[in-house]
C-alpha atoms as a PDB file:
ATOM      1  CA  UNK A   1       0.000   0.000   0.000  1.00  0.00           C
ATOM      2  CA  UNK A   2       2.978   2.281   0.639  1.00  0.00           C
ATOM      3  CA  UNK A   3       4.280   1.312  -2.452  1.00  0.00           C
ATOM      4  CA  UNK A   4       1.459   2.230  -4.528  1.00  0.00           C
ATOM      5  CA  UNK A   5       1.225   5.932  -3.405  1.00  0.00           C
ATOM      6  CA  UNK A   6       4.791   6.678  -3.550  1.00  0.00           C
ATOM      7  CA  UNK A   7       4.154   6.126  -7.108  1.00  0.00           C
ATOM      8  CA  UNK A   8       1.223   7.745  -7.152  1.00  0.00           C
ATOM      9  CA  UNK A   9       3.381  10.513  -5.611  1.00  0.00           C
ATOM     10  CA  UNK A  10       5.926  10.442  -8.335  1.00  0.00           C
ATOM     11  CA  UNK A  11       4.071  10.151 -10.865  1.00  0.00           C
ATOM     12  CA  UNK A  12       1.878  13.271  -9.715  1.00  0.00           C
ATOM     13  CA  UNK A  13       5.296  15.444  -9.771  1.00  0.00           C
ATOM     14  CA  UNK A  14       6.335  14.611 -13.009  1.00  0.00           C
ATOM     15  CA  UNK A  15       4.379  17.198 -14.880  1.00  0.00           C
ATOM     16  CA  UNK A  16       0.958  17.870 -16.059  1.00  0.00           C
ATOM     17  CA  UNK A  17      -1.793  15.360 -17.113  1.00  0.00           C
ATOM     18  CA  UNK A  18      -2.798  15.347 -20.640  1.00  0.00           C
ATOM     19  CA  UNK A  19      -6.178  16.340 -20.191  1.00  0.00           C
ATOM     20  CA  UNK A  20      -4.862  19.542 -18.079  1.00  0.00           C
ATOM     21  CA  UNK A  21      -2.699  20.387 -20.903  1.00  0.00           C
ATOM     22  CA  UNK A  22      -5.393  20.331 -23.929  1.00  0.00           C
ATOM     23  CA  UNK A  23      -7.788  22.120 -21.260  1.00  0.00           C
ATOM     24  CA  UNK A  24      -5.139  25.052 -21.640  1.00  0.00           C
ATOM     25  CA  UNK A  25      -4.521  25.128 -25.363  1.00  0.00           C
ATOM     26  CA  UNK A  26      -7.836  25.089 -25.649  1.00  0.00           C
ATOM     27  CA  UNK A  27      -7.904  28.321 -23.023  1.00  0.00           C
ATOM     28  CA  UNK A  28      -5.010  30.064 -25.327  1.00  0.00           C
ATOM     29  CA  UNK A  29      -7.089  29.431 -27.803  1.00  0.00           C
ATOM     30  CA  UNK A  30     -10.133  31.463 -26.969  1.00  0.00           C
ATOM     31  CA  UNK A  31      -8.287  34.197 -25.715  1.00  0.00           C
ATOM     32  CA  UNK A  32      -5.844  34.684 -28.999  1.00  0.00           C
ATOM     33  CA  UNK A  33      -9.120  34.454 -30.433  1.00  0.00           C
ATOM     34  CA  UNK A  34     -10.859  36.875 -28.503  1.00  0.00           C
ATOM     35  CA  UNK A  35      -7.693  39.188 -28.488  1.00  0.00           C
ATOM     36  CA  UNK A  36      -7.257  39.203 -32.375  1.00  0.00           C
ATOM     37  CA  UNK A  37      -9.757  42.271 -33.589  1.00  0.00           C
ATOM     38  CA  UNK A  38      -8.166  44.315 -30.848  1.00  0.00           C
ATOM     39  CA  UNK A  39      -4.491  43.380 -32.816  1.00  0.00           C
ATOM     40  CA  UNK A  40      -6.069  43.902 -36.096  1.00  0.00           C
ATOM     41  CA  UNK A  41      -7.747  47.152 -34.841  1.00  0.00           C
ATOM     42  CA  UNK A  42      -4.071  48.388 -33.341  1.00  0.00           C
ATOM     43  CA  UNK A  43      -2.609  47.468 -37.241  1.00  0.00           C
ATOM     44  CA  UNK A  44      -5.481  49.488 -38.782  1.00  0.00           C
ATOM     45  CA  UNK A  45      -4.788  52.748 -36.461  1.00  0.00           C
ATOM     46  CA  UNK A  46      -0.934  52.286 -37.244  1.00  0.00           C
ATOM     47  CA  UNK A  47      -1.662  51.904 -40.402  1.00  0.00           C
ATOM     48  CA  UNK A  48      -3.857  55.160 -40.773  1.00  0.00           C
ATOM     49  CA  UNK A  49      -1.983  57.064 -38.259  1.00  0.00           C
ATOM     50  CA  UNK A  50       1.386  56.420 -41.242  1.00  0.00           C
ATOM     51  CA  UNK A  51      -0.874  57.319 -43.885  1.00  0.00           C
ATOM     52  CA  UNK A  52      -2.218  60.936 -42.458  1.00  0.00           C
ATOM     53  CA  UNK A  53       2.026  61.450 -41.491  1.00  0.00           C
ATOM     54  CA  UNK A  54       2.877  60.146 -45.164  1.00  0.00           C
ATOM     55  CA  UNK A  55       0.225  62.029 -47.015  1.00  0.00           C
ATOM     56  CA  UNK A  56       1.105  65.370 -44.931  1.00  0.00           C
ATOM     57  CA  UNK A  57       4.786  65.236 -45.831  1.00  0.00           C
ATOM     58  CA  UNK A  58       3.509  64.322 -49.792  1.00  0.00           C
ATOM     59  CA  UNK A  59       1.662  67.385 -49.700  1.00  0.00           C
ATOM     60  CA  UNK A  60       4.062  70.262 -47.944  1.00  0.00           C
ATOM     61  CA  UNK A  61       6.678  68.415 -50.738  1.00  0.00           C
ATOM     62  CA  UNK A  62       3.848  69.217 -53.540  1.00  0.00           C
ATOM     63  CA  UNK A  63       3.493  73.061 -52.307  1.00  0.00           C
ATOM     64  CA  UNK A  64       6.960  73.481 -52.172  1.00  0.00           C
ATOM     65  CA  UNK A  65       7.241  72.052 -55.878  1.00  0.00           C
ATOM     66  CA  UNK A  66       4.548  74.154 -57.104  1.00  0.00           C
ATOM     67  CA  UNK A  67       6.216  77.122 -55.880  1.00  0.00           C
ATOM     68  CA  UNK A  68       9.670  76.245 -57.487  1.00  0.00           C
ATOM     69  CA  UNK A  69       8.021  76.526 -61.095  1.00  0.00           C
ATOM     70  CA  UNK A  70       7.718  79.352 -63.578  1.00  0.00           C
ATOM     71  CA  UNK A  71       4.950  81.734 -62.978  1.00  0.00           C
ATOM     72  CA  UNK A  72       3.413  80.217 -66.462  1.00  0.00           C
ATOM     73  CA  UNK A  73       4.083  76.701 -65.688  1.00  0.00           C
ATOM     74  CA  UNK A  74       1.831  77.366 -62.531  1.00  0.00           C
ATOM     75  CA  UNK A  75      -1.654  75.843 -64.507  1.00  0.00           C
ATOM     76  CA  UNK A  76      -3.799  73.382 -62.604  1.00  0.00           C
ATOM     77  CA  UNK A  77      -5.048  71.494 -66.575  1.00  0.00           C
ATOM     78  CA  UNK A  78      -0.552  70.814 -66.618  1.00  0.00           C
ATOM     79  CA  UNK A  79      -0.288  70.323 -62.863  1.00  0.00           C
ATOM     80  CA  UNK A  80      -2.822  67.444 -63.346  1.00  0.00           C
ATOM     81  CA  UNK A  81      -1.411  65.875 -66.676  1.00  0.00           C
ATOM     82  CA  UNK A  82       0.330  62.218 -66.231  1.00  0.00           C
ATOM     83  CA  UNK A  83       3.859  62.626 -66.545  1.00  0.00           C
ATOM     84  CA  UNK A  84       6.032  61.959 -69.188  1.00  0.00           C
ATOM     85  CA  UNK A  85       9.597  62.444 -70.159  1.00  0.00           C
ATOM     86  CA  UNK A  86       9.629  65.668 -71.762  1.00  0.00           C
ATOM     87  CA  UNK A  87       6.625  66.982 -68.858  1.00  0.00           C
ATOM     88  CA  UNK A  88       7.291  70.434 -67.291  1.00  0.00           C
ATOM     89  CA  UNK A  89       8.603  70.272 -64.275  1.00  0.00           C
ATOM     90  CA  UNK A  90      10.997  67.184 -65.296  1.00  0.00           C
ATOM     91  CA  UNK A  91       8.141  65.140 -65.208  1.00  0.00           C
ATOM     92  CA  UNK A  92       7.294  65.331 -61.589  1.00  0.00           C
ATOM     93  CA  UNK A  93       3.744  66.226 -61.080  1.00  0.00           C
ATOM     94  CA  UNK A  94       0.480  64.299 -62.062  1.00  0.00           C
ATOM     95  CA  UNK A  95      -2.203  62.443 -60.025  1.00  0.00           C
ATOM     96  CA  UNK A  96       0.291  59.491 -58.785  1.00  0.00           C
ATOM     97  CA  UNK A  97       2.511  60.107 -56.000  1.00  0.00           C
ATOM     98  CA  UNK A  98       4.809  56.697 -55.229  1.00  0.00           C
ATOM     99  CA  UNK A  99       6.468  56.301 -52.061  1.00  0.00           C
ATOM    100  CA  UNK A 100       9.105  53.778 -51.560  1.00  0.00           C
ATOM    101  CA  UNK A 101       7.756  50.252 -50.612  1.00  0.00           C
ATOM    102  CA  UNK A 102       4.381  50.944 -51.195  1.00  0.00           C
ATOM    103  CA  UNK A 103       2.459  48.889 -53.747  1.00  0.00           C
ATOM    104  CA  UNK A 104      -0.176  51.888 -54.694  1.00  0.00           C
ATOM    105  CA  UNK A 105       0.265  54.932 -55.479  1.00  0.00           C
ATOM    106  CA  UNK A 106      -1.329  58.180 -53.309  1.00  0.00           C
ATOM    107  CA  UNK A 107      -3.464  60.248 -55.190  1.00  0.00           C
ATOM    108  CA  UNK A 108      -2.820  63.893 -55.762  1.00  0.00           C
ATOM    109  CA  UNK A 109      -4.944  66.691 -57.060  1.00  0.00           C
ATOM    110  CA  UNK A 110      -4.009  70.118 -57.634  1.00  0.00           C
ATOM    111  CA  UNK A 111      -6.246  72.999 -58.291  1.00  0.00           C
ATOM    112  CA  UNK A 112      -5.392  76.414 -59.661  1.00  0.00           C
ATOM    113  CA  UNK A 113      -7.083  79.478 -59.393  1.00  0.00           C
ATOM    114  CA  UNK A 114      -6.955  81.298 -61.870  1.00  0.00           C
ATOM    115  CA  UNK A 115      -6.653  77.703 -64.156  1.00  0.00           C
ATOM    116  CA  UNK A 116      -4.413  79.353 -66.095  1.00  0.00           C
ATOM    117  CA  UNK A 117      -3.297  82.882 -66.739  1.00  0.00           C
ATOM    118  CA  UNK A 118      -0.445  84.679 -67.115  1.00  0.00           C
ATOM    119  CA  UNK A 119      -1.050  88.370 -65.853  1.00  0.00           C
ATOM    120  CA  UNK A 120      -3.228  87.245 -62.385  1.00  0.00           C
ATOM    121  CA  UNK A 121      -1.614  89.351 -59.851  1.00  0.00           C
ATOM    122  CA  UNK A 122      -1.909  86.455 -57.793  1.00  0.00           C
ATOM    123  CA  UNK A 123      -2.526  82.474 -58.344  1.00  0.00           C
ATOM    124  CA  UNK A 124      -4.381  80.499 -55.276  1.00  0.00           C
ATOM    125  CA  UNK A 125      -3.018  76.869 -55.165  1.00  0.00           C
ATOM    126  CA  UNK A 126      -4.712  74.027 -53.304  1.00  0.00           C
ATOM    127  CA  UNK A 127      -2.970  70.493 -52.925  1.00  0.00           C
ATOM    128  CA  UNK A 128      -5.052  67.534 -51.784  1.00  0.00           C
ATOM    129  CA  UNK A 129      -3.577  64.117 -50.873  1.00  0.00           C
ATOM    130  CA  UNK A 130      -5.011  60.469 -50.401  1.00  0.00           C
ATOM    131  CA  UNK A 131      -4.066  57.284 -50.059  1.00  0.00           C
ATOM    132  CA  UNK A 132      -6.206  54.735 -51.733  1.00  0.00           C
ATOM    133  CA  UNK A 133      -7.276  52.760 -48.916  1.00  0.00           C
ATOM    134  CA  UNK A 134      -8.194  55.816 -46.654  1.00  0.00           C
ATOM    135  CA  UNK A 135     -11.116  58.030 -47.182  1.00  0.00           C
ATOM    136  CA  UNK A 136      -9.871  61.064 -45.377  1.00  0.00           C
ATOM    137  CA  UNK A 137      -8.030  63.707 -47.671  1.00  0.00           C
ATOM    138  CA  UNK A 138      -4.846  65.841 -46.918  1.00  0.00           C
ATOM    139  CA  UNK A 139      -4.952  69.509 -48.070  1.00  0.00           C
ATOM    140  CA  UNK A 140      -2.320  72.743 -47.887  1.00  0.00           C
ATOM    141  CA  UNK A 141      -2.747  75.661 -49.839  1.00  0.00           C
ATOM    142  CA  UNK A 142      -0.699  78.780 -50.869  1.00  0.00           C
ATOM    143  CA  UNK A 143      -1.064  81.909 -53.011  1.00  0.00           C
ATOM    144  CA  UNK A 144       1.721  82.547 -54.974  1.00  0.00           C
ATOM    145  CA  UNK A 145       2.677  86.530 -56.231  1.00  0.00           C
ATOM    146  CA  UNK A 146       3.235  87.103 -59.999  1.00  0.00           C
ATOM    147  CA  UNK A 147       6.951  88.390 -59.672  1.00  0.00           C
ATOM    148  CA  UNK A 148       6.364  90.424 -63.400  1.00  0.00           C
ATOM    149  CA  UNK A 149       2.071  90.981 -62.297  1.00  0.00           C
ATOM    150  CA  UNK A 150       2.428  94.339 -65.170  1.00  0.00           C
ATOM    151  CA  UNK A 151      -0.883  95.860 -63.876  1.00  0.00           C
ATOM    152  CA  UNK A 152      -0.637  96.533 -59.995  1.00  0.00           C
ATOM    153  CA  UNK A 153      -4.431  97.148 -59.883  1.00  0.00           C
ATOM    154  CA  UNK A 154      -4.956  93.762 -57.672  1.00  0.00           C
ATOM    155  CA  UNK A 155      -8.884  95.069 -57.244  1.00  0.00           C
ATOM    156  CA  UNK A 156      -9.971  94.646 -60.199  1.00  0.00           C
ATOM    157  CA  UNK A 157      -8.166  91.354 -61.357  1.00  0.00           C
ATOM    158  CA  UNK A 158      -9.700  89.369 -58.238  1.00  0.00           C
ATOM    159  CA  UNK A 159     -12.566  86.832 -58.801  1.00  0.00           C
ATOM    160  CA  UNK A 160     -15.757  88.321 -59.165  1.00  0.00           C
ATOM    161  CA  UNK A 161     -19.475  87.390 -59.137  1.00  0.00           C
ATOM    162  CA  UNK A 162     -18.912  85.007 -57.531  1.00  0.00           C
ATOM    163  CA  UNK A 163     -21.769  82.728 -55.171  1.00  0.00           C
ATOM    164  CA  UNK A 164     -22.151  81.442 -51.379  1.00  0.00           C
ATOM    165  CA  UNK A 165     -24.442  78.466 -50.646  1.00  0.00           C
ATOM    166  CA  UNK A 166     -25.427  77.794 -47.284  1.00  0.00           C
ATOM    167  CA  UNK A 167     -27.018  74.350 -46.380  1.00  0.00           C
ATOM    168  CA  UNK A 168     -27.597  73.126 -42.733  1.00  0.00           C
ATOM    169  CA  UNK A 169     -27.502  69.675 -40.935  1.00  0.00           C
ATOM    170  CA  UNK A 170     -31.068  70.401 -39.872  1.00  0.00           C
ATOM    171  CA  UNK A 171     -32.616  73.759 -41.424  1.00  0.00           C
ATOM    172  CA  UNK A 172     -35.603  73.684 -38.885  1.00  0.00           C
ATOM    173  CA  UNK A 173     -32.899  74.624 -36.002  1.00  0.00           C
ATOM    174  CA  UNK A 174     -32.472  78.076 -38.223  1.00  0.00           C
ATOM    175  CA  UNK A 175     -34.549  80.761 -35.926  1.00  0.00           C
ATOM    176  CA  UNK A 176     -35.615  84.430 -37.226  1.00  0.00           C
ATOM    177  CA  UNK A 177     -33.450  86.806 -38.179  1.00  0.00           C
ATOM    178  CA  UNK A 178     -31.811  83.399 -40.125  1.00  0.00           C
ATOM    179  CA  UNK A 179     -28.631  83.614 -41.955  1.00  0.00           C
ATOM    180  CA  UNK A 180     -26.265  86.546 -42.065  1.00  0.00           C
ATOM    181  CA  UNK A 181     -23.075  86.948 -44.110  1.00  0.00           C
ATOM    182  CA  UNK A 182     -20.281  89.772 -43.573  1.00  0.00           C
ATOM    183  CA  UNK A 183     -17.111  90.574 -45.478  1.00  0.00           C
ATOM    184  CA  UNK A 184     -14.537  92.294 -44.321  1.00  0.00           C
ATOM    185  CA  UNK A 185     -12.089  94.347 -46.671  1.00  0.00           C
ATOM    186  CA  UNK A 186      -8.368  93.706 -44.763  1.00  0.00           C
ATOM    187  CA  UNK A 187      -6.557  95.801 -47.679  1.00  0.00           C
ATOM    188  CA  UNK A 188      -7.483  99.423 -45.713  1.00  0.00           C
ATOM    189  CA  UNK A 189      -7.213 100.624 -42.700  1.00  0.00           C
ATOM    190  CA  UNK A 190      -9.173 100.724 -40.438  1.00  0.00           C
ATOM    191  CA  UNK A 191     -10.987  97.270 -41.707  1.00  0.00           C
ATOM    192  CA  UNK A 192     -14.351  97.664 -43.216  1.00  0.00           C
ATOM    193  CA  UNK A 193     -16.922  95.305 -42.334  1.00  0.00           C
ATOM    194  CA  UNK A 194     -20.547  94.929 -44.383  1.00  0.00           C
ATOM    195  CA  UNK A 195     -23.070  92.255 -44.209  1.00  0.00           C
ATOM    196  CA  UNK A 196     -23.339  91.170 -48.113  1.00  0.00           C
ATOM    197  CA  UNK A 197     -27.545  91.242 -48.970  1.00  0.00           C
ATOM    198  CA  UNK A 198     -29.943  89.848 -48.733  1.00  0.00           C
ATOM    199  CA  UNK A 199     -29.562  90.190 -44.840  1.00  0.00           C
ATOM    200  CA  UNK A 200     -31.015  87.751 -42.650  1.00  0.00           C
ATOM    201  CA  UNK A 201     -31.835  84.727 -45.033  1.00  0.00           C
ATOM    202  CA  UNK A 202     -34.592  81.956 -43.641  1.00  0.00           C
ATOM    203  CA  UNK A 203     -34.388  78.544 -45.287  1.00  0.00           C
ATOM    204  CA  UNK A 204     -38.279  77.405 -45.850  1.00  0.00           C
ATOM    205  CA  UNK A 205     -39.817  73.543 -46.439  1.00  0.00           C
ATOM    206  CA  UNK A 206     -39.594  74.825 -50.160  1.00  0.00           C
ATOM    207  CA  UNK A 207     -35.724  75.899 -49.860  1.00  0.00           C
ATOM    208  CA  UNK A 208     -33.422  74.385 -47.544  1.00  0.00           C
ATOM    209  CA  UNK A 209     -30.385  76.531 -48.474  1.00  0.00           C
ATOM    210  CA  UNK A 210     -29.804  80.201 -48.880  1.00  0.00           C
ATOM    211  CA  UNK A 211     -27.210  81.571 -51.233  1.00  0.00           C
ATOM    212  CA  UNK A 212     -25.428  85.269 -51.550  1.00  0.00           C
ATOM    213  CA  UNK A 213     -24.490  85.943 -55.452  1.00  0.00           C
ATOM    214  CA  UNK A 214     -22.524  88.972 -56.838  1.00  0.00           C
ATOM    215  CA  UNK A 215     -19.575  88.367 -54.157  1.00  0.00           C
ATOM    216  CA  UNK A 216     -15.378  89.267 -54.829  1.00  0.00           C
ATOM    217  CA  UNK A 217     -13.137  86.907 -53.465  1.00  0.00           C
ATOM    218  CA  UNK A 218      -9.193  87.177 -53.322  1.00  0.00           C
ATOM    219  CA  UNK A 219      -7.157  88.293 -50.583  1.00  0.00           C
ATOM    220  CA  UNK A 220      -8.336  90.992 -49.967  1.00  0.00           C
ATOM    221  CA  UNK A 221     -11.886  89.789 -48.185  1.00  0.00           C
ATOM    222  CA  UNK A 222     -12.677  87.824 -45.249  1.00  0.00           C
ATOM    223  CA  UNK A 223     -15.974  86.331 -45.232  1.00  0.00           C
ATOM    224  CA  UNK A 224     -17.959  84.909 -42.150  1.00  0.00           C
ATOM    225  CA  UNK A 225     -21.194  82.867 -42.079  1.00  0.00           C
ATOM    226  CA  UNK A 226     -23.234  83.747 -39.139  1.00  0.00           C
ATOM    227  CA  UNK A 227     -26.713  81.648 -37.857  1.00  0.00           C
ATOM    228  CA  UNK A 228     -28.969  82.102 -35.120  1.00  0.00           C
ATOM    229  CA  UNK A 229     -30.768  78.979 -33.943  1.00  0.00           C
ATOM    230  CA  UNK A 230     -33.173  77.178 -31.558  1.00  0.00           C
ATOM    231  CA  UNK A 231     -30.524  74.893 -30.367  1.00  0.00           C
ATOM    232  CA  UNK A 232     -28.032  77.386 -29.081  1.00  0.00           C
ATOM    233  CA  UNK A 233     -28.493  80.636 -26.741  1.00  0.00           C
ATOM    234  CA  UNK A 234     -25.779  82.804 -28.712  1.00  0.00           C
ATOM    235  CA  UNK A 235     -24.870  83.145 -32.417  1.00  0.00           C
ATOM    236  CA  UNK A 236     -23.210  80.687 -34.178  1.00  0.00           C
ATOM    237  CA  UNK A 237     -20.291  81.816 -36.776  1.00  0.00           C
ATOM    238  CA  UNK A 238     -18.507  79.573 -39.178  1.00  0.00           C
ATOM    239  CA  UNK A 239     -14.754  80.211 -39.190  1.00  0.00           C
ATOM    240  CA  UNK A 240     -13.657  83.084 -41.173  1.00  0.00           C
ATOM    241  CA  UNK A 241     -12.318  82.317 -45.025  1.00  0.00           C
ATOM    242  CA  UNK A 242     -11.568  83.745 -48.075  1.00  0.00           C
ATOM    243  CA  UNK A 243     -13.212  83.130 -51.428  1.00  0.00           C
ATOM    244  CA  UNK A 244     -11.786  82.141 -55.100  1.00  0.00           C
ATOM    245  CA  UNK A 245     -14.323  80.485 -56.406  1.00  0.00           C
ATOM    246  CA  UNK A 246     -18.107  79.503 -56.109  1.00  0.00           C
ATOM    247  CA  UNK A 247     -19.217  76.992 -53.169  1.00  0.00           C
ATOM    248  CA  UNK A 248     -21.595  75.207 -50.751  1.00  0.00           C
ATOM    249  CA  UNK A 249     -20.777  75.277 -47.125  1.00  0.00           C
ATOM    250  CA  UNK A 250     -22.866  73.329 -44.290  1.00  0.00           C
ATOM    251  CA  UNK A 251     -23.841  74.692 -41.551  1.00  0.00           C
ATOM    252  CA  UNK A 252     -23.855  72.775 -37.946  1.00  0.00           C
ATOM    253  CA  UNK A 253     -27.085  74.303 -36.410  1.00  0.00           C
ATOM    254  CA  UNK A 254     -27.012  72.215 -33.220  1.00  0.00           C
ATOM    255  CA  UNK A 255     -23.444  71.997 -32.075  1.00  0.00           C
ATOM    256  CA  UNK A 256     -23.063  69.102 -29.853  1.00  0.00           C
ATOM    257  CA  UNK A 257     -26.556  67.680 -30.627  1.00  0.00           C
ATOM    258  CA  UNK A 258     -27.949  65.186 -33.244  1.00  0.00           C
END
């Protein structure tokens, strides 16, 4: 009998069982299991996180190329153009932007305003950059000086007639005295602020946006979009901007809210 357990014994101190060690593979297991969307999840956020850093760089280096050209070279139908051998610019602009090791390409857009012109006082230049498997988009912009501009009368070669559109998230928020635009004129001193008519615009059931027409852009105007509404107990106001061409802007009319 004292035989038997000191086998027992040594037997028991030799190491697991075999049914204790498939319990904890299977254990592992689960929890690799249960552990690998959090992993995956980590990789995608890298993996985004390098993009935004990658497509940032891609873009300050596109500015910065833009702004080496000739003042005529500087014309968003060229800057867009796949690139060939004899391209201006030695070939280095176009949609496709390849980074080492990568198997796509980021895409790059350019647009000039003025498209193209060669006695603009000034040219406005937006770069936008994305990688193909990331919706979000990088953009930098500049405005480049003619150095030769021949007429110095910068008034009257900015964009003109030009429109606003205002839409909102949910127009019924929009309260009484509505929509209000304002430019202000930074080229004099003091600054001289007016609120561009028609003043106070409602949107209705009928017409869910508002929109200003007959407005100058350039750099020489600040505009600001300004909305009262149900959901908020002061004013809201859009971020100031400057206009060169026609566009849409939406308006949050319950900050915070649905």
């Amino acid at each position: 009998m004292s035989g038997h357990r000191q086998r027992v014994q040594r037997r028991s101190d030799g190491g697991f069982s075999f049914v204790e060690l498939l319990v904890t593979i299977v254990l592992a297991g689960i929890i690799f299991a249960a552990m690998t969307p959090f992993f995956a999840n980590a990789l995608r956020r890298v993996s985004a996180d390098e993009y935004r850093v990658d497509s940032t760089s891609i873009v300050q280096d596109r500015i910065e190329q833009v702004r080496l050209l000739k003042w005529a070279d500087i014309d968003q139908a060229k800057l867009n153009t796949t690139p060939t051998s004899t391209s201006f610019g030695d070939g280095r602009f176009g949609h496709d932007y390849w980074l080492f090791g990568e198997s796509r390409a980021y895409r790059v857009d350019y647009v000039v305003t003025p498209e193209s012109s060669a006695t603009a006082p000034q040219k406005y230049v937006r770069v936008s950059v994305r990688h193909p498997d990331e919706s979000f988009v990088t953009t930098a912009d500049t405005i480049i000086m003619n150095p030769d501009p021949g007429d110095t009368d910068v008034t009257d070669s900015e964009p003109t007639n030009l429109s606003m559109t205002v839409y909102f998230d949910n127009w019924t928020y929009v309260k009484s005295p509505g929509v209000v635009i304002k430019r202000v004129q930074t080229n004099v001193v003091p600054n001289v602020t007016t609120t561009c008519l028609p003043a106070g615009q409602m949107p209705t059931a009928g017409l869910q946006e508002v929109t200003w027409t007959g407005l100058t852009g350039g750099p020489n105007y600040t505009y600001q979009v300004f909305c009262n509404s149900t959901k908020a107990s002061y004013v809201l106001a859009a971020p100031p901007f400057r206009m060169w061409s026609t566009g849409r802007l939406k308006f949050d009319t319950y900050p915070g809210g649905d």
